[in-house]
Protein backbone atom coordinates (compact mmCIF):
# COMPACT_ATOMS: atom_id res chain seq x y z
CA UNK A 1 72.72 101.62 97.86
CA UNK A 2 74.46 99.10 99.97
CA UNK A 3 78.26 98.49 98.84
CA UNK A 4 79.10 94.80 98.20
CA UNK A 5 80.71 92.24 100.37
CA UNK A 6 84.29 91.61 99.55
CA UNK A 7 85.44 88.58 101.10
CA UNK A 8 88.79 88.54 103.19
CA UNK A 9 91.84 86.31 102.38
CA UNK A 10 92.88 84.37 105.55
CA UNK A 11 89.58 84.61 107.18
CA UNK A 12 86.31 82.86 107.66
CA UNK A 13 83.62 84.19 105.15
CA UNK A 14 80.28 82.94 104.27
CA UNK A 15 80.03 83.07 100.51
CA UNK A 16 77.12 82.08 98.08
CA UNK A 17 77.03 79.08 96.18
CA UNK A 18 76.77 80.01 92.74
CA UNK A 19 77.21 76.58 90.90
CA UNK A 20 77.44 72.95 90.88
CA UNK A 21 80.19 71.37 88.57
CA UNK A 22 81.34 67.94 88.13
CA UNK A 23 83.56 67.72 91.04
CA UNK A 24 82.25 70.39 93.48
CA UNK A 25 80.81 73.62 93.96
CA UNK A 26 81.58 77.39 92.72
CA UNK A 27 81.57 80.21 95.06
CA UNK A 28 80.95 83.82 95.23
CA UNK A 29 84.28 84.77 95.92
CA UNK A 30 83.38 89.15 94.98
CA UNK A 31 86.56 90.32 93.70
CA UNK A 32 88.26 87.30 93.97
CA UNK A 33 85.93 85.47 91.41
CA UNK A 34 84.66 82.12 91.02
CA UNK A 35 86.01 80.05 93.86
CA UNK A 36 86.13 76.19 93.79
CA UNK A 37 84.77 74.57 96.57
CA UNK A 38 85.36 70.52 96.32
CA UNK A 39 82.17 68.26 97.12
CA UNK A 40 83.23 66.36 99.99
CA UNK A 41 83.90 69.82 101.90
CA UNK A 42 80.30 70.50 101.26
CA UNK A 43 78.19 67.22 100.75
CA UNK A 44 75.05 68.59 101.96
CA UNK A 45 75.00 72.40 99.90
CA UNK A 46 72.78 73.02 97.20
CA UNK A 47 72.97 76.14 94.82
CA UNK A 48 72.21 79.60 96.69
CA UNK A 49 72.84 78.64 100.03
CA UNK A 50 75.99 80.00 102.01
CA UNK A 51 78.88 77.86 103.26
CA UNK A 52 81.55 79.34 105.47
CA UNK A 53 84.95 78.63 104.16
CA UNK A 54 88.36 79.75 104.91
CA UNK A 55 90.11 81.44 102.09
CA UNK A 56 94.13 81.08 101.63
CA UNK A 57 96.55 81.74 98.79
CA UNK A 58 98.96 79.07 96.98
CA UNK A 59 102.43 79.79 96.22
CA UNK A 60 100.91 81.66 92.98
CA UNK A 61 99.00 83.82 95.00
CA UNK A 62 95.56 82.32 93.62
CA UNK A 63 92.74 82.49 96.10
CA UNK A 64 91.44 79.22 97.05
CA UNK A 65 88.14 78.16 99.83
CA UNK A 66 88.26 75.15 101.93
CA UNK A 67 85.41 74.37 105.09
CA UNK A 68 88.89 73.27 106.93
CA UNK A 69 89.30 75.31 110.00
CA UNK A 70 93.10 76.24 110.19
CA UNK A 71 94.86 76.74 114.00
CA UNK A 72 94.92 80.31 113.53
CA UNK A 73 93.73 83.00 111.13
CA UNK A 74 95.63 86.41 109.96
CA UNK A 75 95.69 88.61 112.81
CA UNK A 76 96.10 85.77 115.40
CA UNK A 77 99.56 83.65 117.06
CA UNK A 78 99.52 79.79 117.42
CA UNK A 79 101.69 77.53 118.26
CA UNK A 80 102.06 75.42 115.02
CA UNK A 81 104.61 72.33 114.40
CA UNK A 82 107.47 72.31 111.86
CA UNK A 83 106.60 69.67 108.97
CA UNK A 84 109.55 70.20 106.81
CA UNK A 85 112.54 72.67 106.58
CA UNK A 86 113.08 73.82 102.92
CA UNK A 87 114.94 76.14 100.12
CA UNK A 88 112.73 78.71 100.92
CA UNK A 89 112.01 78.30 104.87
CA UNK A 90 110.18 76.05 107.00
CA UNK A 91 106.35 74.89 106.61
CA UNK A 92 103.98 74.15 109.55
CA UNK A 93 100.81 72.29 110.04
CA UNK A 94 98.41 74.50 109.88
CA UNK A 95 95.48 72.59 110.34
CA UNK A 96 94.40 72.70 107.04
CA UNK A 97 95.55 70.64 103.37
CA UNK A 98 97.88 73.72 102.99
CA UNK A 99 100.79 74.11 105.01
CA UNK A 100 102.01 77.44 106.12
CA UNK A 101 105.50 78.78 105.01
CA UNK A 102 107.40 80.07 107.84
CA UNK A 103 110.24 82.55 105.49
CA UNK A 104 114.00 82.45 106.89
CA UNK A 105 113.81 85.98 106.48
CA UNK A 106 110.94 85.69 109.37
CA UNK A 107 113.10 83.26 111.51
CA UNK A 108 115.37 84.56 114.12
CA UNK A 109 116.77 81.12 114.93
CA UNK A 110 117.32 77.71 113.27
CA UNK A 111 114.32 75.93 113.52
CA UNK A 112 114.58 72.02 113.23
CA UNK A 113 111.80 69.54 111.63
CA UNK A 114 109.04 68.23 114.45
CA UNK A 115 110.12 71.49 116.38
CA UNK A 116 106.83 73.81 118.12
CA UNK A 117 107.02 77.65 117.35
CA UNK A 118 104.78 80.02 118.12
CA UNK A 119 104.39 82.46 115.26
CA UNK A 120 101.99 85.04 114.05
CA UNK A 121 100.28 84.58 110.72
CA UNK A 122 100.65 87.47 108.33
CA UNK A 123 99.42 88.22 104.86
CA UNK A 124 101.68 90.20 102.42
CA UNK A 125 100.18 93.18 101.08
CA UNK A 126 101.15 93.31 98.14
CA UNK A 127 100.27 89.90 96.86
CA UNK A 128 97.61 88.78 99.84
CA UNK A 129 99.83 85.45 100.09
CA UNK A 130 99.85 84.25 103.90
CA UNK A 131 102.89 83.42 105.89
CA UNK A 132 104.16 82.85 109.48
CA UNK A 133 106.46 84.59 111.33
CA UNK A 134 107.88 84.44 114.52
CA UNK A 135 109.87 87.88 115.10
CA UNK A 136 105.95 88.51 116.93
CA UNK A 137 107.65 91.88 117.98
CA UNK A 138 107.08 93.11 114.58
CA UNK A 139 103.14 93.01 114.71
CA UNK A 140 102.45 92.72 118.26
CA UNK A 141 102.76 95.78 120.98
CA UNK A 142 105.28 95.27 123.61
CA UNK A 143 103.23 97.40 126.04
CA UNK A 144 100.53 97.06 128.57
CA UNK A 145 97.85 98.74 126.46
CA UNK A 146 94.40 98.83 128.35
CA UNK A 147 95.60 96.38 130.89
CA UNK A 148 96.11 97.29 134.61
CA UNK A 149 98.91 95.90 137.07
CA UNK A 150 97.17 92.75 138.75
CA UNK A 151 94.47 92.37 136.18
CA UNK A 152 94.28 88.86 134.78
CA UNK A 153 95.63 87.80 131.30
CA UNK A 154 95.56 84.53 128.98
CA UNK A 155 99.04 83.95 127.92
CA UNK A 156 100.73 81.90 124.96
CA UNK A 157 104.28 81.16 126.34
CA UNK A 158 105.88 81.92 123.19
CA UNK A 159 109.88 82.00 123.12
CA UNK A 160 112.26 81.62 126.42
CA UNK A 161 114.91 84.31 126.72
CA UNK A 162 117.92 84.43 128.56
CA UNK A 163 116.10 86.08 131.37
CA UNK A 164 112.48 84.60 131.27
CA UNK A 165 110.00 83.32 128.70
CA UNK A 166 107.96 85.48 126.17
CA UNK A 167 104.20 85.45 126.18
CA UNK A 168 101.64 86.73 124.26
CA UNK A 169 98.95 87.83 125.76
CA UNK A 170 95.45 87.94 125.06
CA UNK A 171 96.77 87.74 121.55
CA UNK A 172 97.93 91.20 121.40
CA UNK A 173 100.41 92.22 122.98
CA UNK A 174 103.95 90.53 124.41
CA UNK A 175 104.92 90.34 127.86
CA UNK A 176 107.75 88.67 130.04
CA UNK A 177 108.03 86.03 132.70
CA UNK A 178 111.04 86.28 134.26
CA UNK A 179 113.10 82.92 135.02
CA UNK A 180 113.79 83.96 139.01
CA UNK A 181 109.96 84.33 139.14
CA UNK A 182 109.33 80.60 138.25
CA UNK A 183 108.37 77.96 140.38
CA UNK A 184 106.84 75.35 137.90
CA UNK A 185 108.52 74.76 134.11
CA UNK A 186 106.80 76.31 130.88
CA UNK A 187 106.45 74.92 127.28
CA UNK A 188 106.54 76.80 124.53
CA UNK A 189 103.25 76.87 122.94
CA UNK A 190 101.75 76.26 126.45
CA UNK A 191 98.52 78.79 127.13
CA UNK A 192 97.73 79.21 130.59
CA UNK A 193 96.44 82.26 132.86
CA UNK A 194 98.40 85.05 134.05
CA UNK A 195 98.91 88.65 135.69
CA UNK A 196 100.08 91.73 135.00
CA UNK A 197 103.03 92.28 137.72
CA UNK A 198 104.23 95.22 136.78
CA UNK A 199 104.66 98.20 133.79
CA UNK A 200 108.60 99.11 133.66
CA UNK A 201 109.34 103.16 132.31
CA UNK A 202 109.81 101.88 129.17
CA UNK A 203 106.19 100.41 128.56
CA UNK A 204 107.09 96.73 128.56
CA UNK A 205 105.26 94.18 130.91
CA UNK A 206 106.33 91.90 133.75
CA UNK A 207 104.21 88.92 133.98
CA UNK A 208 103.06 87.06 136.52
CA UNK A 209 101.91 83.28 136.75
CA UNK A 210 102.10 82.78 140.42
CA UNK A 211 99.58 85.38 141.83
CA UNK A 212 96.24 84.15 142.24
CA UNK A 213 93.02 86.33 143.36
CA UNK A 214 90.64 84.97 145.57
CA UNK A 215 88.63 83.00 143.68
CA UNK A 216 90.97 81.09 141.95
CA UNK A 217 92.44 80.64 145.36
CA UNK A 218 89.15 79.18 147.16
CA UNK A 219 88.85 76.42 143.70
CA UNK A 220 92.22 75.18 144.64
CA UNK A 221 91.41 75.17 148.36
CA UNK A 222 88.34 72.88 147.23
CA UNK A 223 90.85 70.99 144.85
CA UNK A 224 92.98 70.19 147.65
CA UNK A 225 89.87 69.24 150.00
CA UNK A 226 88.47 67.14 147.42
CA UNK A 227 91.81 64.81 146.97
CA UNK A 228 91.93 64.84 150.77
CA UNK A 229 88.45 63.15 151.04
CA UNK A 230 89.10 60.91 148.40
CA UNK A 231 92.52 59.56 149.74
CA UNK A 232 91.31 58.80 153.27
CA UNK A 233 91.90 61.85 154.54
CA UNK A 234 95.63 62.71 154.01
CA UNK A 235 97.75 63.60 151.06
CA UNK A 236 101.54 63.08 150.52
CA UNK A 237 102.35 66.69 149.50
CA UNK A 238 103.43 69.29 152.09
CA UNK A 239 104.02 72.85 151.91
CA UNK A 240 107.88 71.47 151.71
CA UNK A 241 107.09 69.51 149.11
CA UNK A 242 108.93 69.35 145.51
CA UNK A 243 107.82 71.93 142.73
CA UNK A 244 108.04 69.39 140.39
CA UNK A 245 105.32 67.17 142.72
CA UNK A 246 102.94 69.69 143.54
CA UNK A 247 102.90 70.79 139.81
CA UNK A 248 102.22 67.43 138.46
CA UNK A 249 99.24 66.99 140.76
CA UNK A 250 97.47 70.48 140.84
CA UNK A 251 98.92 72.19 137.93
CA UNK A 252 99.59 74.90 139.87
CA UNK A 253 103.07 76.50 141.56
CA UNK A 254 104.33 75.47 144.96
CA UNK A 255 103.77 79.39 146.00
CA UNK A 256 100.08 79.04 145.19
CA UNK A 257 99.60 75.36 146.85
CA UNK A 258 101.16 76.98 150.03
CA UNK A 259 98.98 79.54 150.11
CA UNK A 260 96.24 77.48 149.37
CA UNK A 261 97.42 75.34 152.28
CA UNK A 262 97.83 78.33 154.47
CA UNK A 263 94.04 79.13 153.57
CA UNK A 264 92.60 75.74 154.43
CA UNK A 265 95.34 75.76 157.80
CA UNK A 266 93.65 79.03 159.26
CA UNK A 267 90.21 77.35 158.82
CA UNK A 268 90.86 74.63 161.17
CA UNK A 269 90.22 72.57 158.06
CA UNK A 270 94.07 70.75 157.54
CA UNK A 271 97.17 69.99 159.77
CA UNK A 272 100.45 70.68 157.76
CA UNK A 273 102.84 68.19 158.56
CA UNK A 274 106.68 68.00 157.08
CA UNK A 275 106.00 64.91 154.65
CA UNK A 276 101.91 65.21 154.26
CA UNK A 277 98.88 67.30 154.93
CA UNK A 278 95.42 65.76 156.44
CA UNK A 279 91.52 66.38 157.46
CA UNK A 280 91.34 68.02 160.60
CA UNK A 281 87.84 66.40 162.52
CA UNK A 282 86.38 69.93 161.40
């Protein structure tokens, strides 16, 4: 005998219709019970088909469903925008009709009204009601886990330090970028790749947004070639160029356009000059 489904608060499930009432449907919901599902989330359902819904709590811990996709579910970070700062924290846009109470008690710093955090969405135990938080060392693992030094990463820039910026990366675990290894500005919320520089005795990462392998290397060699050819054959950014420039055009560092440079230099494909760079006849 199979055991039943139970759905999962603060995930996508795909639950039964059981009903249709004046204003909408009722769900399946297993333990949860009956779950109302309004009409216009679901104008094309009919009785005993599946929908897939998200399911959240209200303030009274009661389990609603909504086809609304929210920015992140339990488990995951996001970088979500303050709405309004209240009695009993602040609540961010969430991407959904409900927004998402960030506690003070989960807060390490003031946070302001139209501000950007990154936080990690949480659901209480004891009463399944989701919340925010962005103390991310508290359910994240400030280690390398399987990762490797020079393997490549997605990061979430997530806080900035006095010595670098936090990241999060590949959702799971929290890493630093230091500020003296910086050579183009970060956001917060910004995601973006990255490398594992180092593992320090203590299990905590140095990041890396600089170092590039070869392929990535050989796209922005073709990048560069590309606005070259479509410019007439020279381009007003040299290897002595602004950070600020060189970010603003390639999105990239001005350690990774001169090596990119370098690349296309050795080919016989570029001359570098102090104010420009332009098409060799090869």
């Amino acid at each position: 005998m199979t055991s039943r489904f139970e759905p999962s608060i603060g995930q996508i499930n795909r639950l039964k219709i059981l009903e249709k009432v004046a204003d909408g449907f009722l769900l399946d919901g297993g333990k949860h019970g009956q779950l109302f599902l309004p009409s216009q989330q679901a104008v094309y359902s009919q009785v005993d088909e599946f929908v897939e819904v998200f399911l959240y709590t209200d303030a009274d811990a009661r389990v609603w469903a909504t086809t609304q996709t929210p920015k992140a579910l339990v488990g995951e970070c996001a970088a979500l925008k303050v709405k309004t700062v209240g009695k009993f924290g602040a609540f961010l846009d969430w991407g959904i009709e409900k927004d998402l109470l960030l506690p003070h008690s989960e807060q390490p710093a003031r946070i302001d009204v139209s501000d950007r955090v990154v936080v990690y969405v949480a659901e209480d135990n004891r009463n399944g009601r989701i919340y925010a938080s962005t103390r991310l060392h508290k359910y994240l693992e400030e280690s390398s886990g399987p990762y490797k030094t020079g393997e490549q990463v997605e990061l979430l820039i997530a806080a900035k330090t006095e010595i670098g910026f936090k990241a999060v990366i590949n959702g799971a675990y929290l890493g630093l970028v230091f500020h003296s290894d910086l050579s183009q500005p970060l956001r917060i919320g910004e995601r973006m790749k990255g490398w594992i520089k180092s593992v320090r005795d203590d299990g905590k990462v140095d990041l890396s947004i600089n170092t590039l392998d070869a392929a990535t290397r050989d796209e922005l060699e073709q990048k560069i070639l590309d606005v070259l050819a479509k410019s007439g054959g020279r381009l007003g950014l040299s290897d002595k160029s602004p950070p600020e420039d060189i970010f603003k055009k390639f999105r990239v560092s001005k350690k990774n356009y001169k090596r990119a440079l370098s690349g296309l230099y050795k080919a016989q494909l570029i001359q570098i000059h102090p104010e420009y760079v332009e098409l060799t006849d090869n």
